[in-house]
C-alpha atoms as a PDB file:
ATOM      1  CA  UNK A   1      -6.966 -34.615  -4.603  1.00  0.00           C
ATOM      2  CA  UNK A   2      -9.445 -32.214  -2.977  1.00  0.00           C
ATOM      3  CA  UNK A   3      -8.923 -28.486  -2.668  1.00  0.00           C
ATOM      4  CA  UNK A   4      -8.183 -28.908   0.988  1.00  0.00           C
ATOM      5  CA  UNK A   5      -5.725 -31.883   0.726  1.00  0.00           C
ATOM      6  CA  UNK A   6      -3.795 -29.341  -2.255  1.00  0.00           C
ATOM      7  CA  UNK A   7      -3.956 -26.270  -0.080  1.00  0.00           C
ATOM      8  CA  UNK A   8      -2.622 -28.119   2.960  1.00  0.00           C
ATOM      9  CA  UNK A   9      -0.099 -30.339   0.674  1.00  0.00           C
ATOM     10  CA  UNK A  10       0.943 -26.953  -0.864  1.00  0.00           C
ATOM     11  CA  UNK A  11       1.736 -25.137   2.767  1.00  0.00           C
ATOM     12  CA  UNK A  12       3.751 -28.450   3.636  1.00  0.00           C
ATOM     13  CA  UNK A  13       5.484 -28.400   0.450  1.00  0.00           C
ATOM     14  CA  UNK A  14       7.477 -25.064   1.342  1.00  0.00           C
ATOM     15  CA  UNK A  15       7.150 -24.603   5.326  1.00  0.00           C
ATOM     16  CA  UNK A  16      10.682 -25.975   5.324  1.00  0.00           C
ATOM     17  CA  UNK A  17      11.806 -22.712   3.128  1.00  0.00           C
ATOM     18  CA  UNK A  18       9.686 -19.989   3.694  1.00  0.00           C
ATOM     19  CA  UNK A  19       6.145 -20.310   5.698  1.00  0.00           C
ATOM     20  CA  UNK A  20       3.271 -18.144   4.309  1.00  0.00           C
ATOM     21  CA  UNK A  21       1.621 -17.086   7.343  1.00  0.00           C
ATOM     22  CA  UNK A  22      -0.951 -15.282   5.307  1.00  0.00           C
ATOM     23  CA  UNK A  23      -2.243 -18.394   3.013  1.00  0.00           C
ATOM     24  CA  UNK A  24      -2.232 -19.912   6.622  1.00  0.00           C
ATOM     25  CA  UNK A  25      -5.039 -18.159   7.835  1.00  0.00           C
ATOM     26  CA  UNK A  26      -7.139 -19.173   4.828  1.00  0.00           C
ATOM     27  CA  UNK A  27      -7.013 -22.534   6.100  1.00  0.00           C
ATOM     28  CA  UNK A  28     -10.501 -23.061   8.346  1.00  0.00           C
ATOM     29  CA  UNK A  29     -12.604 -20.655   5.096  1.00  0.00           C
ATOM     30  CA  UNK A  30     -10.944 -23.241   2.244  1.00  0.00           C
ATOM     31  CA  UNK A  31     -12.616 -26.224   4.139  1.00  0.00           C
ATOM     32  CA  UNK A  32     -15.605 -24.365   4.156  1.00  0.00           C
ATOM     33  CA  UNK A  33     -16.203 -23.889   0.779  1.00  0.00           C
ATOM     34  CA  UNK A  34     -15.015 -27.416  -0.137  1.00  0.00           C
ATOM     35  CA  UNK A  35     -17.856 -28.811   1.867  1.00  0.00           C
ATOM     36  CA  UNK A  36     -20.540 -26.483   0.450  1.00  0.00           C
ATOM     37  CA  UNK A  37     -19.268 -27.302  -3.231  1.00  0.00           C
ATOM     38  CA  UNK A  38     -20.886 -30.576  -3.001  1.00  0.00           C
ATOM     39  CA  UNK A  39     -24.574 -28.934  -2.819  1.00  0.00           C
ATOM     40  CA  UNK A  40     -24.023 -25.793  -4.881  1.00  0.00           C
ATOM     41  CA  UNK A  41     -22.754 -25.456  -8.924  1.00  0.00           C
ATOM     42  CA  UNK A  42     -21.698 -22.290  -8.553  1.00  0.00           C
ATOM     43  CA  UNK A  43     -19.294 -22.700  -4.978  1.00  0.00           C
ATOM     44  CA  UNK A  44     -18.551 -26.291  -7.138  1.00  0.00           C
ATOM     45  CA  UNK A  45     -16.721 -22.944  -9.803  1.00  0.00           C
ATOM     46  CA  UNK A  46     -15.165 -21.685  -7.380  1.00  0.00           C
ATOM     47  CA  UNK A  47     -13.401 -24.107  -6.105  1.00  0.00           C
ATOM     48  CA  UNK A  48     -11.805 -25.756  -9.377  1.00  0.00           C
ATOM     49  CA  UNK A  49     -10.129 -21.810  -9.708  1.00  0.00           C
ATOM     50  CA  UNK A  50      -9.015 -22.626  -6.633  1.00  0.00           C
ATOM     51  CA  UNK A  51      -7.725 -25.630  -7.401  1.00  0.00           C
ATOM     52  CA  UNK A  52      -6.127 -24.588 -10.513  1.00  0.00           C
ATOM     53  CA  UNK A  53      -4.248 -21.735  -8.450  1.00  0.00           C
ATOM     54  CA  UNK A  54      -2.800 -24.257  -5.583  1.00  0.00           C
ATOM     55  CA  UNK A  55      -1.899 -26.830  -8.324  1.00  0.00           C
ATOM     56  CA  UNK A  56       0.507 -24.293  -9.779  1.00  0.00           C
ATOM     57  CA  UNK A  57       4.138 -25.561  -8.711  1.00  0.00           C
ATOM     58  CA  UNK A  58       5.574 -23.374  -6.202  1.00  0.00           C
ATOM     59  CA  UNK A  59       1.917 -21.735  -4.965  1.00  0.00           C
ATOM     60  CA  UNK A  60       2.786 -20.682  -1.201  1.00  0.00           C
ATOM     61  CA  UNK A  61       5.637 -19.065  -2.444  1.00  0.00           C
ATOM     62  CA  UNK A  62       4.182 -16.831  -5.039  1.00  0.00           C
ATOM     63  CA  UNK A  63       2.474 -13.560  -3.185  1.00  0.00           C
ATOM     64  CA  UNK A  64       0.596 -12.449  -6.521  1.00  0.00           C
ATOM     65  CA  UNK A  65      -1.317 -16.079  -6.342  1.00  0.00           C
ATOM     66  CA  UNK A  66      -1.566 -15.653  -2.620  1.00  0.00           C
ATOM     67  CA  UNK A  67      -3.186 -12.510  -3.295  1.00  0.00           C
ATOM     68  CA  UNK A  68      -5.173 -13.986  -6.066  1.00  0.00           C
ATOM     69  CA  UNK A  69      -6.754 -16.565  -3.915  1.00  0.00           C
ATOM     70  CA  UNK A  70      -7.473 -14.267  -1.354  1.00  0.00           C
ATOM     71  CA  UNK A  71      -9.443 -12.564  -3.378  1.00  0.00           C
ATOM     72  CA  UNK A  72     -11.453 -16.089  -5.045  1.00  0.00           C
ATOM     73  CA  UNK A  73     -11.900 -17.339  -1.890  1.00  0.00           C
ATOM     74  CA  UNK A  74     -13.530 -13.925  -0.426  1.00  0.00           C
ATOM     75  CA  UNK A  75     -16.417 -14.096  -2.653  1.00  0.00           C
ATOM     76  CA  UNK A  76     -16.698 -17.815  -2.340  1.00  0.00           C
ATOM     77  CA  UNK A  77     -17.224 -17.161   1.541  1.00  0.00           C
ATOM     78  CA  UNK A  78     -19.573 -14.270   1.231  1.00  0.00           C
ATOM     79  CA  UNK A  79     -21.386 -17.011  -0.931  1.00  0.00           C
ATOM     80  CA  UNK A  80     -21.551 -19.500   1.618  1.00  0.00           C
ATOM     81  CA  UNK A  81     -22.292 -17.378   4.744  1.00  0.00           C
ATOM     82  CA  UNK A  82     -25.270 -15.926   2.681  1.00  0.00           C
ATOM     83  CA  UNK A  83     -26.440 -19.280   2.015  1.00  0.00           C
ATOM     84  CA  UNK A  84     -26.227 -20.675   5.164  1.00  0.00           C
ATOM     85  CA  UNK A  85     -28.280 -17.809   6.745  1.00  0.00           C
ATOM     86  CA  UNK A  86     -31.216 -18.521   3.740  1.00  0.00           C
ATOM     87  CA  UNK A  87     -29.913 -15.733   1.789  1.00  0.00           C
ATOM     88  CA  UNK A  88     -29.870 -16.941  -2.284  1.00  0.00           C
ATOM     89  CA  UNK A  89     -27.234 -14.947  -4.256  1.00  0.00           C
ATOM     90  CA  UNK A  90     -26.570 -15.257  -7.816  1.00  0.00           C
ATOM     91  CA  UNK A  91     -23.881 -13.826 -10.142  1.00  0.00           C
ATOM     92  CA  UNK A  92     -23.969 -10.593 -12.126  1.00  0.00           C
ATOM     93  CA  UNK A  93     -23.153 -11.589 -15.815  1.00  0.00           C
ATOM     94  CA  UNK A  94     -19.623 -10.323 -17.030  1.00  0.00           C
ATOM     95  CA  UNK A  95     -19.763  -7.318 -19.468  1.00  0.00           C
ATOM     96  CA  UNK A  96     -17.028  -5.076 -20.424  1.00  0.00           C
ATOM     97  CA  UNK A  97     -17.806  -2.781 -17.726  1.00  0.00           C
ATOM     98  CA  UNK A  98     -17.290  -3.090 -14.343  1.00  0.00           C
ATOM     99  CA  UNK A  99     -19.730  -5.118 -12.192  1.00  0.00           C
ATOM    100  CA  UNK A 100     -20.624  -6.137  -8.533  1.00  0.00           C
ATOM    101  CA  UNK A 101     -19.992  -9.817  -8.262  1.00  0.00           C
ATOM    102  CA  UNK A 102     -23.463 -10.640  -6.819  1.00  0.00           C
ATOM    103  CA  UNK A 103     -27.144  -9.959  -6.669  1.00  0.00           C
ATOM    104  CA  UNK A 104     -29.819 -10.646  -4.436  1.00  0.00           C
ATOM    105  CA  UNK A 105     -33.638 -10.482  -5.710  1.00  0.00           C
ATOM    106  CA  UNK A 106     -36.440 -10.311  -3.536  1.00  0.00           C
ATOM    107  CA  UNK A 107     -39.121  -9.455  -5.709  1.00  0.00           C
ATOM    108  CA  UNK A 108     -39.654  -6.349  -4.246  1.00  0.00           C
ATOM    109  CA  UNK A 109     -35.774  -5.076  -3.987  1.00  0.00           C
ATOM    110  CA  UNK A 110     -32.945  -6.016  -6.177  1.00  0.00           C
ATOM    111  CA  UNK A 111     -29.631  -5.611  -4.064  1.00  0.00           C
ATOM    112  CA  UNK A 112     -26.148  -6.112  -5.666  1.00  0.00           C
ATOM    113  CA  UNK A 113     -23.199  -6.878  -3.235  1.00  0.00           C
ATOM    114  CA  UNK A 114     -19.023  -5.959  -4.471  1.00  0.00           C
ATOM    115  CA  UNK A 115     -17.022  -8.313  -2.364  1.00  0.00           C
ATOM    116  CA  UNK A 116     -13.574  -7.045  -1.960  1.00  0.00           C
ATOM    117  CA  UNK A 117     -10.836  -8.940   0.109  1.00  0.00           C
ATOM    118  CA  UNK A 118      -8.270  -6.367   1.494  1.00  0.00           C
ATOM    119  CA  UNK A 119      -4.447  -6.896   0.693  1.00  0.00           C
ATOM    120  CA  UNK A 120      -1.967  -6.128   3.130  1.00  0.00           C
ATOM    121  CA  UNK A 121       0.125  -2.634   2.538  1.00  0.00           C
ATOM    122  CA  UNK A 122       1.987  -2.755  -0.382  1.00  0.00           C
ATOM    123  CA  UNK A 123      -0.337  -5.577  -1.685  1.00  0.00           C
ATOM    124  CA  UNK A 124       1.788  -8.364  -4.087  1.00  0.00           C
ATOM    125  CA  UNK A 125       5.341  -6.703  -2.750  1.00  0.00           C
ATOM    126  CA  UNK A 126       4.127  -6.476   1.129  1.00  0.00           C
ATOM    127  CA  UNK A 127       3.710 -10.732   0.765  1.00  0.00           C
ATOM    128  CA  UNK A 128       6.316 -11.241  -0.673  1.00  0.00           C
ATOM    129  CA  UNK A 129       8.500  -9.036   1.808  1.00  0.00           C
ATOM    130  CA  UNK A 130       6.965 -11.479   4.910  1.00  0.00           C
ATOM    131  CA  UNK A 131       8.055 -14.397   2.521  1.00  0.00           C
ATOM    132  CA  UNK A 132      11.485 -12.783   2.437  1.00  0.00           C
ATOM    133  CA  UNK A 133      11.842 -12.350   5.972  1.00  0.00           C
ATOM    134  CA  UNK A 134      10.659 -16.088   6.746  1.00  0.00           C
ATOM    135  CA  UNK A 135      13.156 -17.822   4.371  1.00  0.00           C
ATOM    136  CA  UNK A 136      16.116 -15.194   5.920  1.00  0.00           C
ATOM    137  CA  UNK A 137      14.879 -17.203   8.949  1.00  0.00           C
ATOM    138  CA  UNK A 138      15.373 -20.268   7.856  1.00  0.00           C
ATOM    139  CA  UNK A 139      18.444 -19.802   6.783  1.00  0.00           C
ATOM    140  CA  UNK A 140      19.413 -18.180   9.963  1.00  0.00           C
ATOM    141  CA  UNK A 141      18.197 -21.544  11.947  1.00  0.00           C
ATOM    142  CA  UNK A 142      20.209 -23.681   9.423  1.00  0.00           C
ATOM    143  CA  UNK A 143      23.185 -21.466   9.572  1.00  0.00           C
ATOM    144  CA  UNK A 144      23.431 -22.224  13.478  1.00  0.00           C
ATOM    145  CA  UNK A 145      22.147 -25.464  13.837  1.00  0.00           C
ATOM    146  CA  UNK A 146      25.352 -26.241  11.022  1.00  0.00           C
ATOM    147  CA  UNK A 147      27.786 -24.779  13.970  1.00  0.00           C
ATOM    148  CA  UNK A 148      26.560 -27.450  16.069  1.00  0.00           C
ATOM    149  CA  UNK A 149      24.553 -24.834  17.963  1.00  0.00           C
ATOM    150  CA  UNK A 150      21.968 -27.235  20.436  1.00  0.00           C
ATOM    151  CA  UNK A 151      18.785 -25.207  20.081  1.00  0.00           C
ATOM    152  CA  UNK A 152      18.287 -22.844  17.148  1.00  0.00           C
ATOM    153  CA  UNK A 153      15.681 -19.414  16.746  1.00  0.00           C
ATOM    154  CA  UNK A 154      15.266 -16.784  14.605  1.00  0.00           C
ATOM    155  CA  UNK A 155      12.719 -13.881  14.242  1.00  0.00           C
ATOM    156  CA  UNK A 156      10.154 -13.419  11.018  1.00  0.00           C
ATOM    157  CA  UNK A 157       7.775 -10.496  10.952  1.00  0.00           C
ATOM    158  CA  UNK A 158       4.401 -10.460   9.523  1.00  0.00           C
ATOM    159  CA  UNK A 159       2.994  -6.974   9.473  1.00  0.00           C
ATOM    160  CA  UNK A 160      -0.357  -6.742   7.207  1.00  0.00           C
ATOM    161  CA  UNK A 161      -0.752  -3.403   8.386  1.00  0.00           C
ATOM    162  CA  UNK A 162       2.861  -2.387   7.630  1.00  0.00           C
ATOM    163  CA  UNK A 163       4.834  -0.307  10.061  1.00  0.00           C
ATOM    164  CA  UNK A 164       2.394   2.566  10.571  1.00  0.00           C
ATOM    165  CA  UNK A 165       1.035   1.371  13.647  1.00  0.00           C
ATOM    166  CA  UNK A 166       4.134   1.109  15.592  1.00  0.00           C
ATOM    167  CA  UNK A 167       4.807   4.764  14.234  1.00  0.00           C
ATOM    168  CA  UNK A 168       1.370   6.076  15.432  1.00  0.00           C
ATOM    169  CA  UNK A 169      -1.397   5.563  17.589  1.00  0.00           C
ATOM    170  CA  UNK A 170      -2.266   1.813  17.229  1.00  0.00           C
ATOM    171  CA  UNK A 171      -5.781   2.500  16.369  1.00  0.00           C
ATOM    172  CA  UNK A 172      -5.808   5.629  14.610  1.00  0.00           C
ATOM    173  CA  UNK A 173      -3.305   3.739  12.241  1.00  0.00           C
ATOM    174  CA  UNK A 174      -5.207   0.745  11.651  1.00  0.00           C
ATOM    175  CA  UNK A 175      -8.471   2.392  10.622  1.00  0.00           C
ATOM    176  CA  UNK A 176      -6.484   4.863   8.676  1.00  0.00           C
ATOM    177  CA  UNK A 177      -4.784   1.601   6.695  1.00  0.00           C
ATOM    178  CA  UNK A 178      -8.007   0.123   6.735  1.00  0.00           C
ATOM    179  CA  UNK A 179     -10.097   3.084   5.088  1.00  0.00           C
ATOM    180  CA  UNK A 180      -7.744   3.752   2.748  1.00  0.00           C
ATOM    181  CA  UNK A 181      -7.451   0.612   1.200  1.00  0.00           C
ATOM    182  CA  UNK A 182     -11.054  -0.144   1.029  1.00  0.00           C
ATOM    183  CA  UNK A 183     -11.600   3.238  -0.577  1.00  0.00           C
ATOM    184  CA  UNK A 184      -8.285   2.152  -3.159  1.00  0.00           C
ATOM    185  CA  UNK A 185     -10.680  -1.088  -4.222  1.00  0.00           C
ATOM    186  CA  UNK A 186     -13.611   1.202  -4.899  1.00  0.00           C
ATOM    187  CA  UNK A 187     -14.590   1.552  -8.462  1.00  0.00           C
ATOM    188  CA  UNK A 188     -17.561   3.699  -9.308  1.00  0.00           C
ATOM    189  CA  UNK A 189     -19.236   1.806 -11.986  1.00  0.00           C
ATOM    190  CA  UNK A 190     -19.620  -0.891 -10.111  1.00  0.00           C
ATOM    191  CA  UNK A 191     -22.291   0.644  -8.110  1.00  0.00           C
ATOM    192  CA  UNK A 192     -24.643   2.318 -10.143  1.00  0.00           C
ATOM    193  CA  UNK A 193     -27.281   0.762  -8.786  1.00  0.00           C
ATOM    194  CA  UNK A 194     -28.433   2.833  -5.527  1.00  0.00           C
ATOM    195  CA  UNK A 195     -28.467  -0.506  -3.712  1.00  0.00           C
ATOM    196  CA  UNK A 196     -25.528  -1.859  -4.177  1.00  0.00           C
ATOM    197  CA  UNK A 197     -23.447  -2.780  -1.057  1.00  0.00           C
ATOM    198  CA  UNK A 198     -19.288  -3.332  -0.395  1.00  0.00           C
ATOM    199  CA  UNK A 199     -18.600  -6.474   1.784  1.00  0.00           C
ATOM    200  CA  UNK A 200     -14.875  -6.507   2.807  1.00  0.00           C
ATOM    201  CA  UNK A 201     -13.116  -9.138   3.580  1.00  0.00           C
ATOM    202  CA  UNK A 202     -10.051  -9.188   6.366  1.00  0.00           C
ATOM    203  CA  UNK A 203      -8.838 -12.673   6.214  1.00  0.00           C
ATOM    204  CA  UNK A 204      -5.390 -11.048   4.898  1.00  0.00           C
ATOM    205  CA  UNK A 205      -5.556  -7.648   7.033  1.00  0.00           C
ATOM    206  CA  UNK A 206      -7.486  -9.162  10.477  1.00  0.00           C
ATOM    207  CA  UNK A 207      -9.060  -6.480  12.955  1.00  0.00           C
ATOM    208  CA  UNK A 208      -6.899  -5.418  15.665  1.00  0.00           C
ATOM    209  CA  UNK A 209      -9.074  -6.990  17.972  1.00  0.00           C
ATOM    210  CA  UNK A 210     -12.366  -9.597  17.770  1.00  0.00           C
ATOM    211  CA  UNK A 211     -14.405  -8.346  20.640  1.00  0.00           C
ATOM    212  CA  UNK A 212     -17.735  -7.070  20.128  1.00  0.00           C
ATOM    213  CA  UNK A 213     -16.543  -3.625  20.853  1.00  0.00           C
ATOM    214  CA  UNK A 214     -15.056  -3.115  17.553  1.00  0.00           C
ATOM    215  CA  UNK A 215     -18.187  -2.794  16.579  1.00  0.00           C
ATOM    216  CA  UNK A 216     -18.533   0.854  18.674  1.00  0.00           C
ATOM    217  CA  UNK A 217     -18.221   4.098  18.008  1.00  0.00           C
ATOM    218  CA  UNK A 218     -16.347   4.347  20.913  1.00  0.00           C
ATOM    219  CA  UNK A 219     -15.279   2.093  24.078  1.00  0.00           C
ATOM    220  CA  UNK A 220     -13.140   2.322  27.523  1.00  0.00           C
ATOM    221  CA  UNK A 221     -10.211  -0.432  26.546  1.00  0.00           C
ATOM    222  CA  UNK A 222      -9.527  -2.890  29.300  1.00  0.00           C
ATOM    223  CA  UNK A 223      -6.095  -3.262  27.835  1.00  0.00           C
ATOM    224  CA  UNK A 224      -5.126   0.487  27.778  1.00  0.00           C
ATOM    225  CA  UNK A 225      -6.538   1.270  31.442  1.00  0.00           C
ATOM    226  CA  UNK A 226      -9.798   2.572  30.573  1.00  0.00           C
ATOM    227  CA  UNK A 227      -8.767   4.856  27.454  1.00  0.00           C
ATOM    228  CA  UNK A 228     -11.522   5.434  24.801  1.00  0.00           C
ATOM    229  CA  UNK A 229     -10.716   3.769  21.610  1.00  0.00           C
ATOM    230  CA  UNK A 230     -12.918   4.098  18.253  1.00  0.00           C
ATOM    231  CA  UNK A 231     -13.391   0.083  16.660  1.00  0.00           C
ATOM    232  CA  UNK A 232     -12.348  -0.680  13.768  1.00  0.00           C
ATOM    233  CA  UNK A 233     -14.492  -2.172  12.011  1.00  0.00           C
ATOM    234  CA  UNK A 234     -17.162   0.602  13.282  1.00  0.00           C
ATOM    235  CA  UNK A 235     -15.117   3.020  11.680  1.00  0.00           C
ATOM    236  CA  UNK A 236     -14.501   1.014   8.230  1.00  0.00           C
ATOM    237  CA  UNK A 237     -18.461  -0.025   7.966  1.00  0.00           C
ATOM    238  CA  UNK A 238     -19.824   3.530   9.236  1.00  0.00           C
ATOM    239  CA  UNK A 239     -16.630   6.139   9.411  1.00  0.00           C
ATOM    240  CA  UNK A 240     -16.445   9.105   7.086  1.00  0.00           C
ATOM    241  CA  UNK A 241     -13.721  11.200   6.847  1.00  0.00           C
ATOM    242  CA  UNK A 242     -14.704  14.029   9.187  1.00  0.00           C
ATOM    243  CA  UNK A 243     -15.407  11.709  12.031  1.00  0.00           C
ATOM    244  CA  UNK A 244     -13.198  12.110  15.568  1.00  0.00           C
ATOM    245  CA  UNK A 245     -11.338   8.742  15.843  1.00  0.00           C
ATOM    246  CA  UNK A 246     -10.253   7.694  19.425  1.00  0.00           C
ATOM    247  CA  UNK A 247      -6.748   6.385  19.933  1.00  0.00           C
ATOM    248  CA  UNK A 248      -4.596   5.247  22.819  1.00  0.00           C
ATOM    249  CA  UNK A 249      -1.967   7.631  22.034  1.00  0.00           C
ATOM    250  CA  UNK A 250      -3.723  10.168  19.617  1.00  0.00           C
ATOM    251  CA  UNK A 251      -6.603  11.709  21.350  1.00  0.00           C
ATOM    252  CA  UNK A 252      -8.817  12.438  18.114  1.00  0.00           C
ATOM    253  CA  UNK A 253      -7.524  13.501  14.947  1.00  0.00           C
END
């Protein structure tokens, strides 16, 4: 059975007790890599950890292997967007030190890249909460449809950003998560190289929003009547910690 078929097999297995709406979203990035495997030894590695991790009995119930795969399948992407676009990357070797997980050489330039996929807040115990909450669901839904109850519903929450947003300004709190986390997964040695480079991943902690204006320093929100908002993922790739951040309910801060 392919990586795919397991992945999918392995969602199926347990949707019935407790759906992981965080493995979920790997989904459409797991077929990707499958298909690339076939042309490239090293995506070919990847995959049999991957394999190996969704083979394990129980896998969409365990949040330290969701988080695990998360993080095997970020750099397996990175991989495969690279070489789709031309871009040949190869492995750093394994030492005792810490490493970035790829290099680049173009004769002239030799650039390393750290690929990083972000958890969600609390990391292993913030999965397994949203687990938690889906199987108190289903037992919910059980629980009424066994009093004869015609149509059954429950509520589960999924909050990869925690509850910080709904304390806060929405923005502000999201790039605040969002930078501090990325800065959490930074580990000096691994860039002692002047061009070395962090790619971040968000499959697990998605972007507020997808439009190109997350991409801005600063835009008038259609959804907030016309209130300047700072993007997200402006602020994670370019942000430092002196810059004004534009909120819909905190000004600047």
């Amino acid at each position: 059975m392919g990586l795919t078929d397991k992945f999918v097999e392995a969602l199926q297995c347990t949707r019935d007790i407790a759906g992981n709406s965080y493995l979920r979203c790997l989904q459409d990035s797991v077929k990707t890599i499958e298909l690339a495997s076939s042309t490239d030894a090293t995506i070919k590695q990847y995959v049999e950890m991957l394999l190996a991790l969704a083979s394990k009995n129980n896998f969409a119930l365990n949040s330290k292997a969701t988080n695990e795969f998360a993080q095997i399948l970020g750099e397996a992407h990175f991989y495969v967007l690279c070489m789709k676009k031309g871009i040949t990357l190869r492995q750093v070797p394994k030492t005792k030190k810490r490493t970035p997980d790829f290099y680049c050489d173009t004769g002239a330039l030799k650039m390393f890249y750290e690929v990083k996929t972000l958890s969600v807040v609390k990391g292993d115990w913030g999965i397994k909460n949203a687990l938690e909450d889906a199987l108190n669901a289903r037992v919910e839904i059980d629980a009424q449809l066994k009093s004869e109850k015609r149509v059954a519903s429950a509520v589960s929450v999924v909050q990869p950003y925690g509850d910080k947003p709904y304390r806060s300004g929405t923005i502000y709190a999201v790039i605040d998560t969002l930078l501090e986390n990325a800065r959490n997964n930074i580990k000096i040695e691994q860039y002692a190289n002047p061009y070395t480079f962090l790619v971040i991943n968000l499959c697990l902690i998605p972007p507020f929003r997808t439009e190109n204006c997350v991409l801005c320093p600063a835009y008038s929100d259609f959804y907030t009547n016309g209130t300047n908002l700072t993007g997200d993922l402006w602020a994670i790739a370019f942000g430092r910690p002196d810059t004004v951040k534009h909120s819909d309910t905190l000004k600047c801060a």
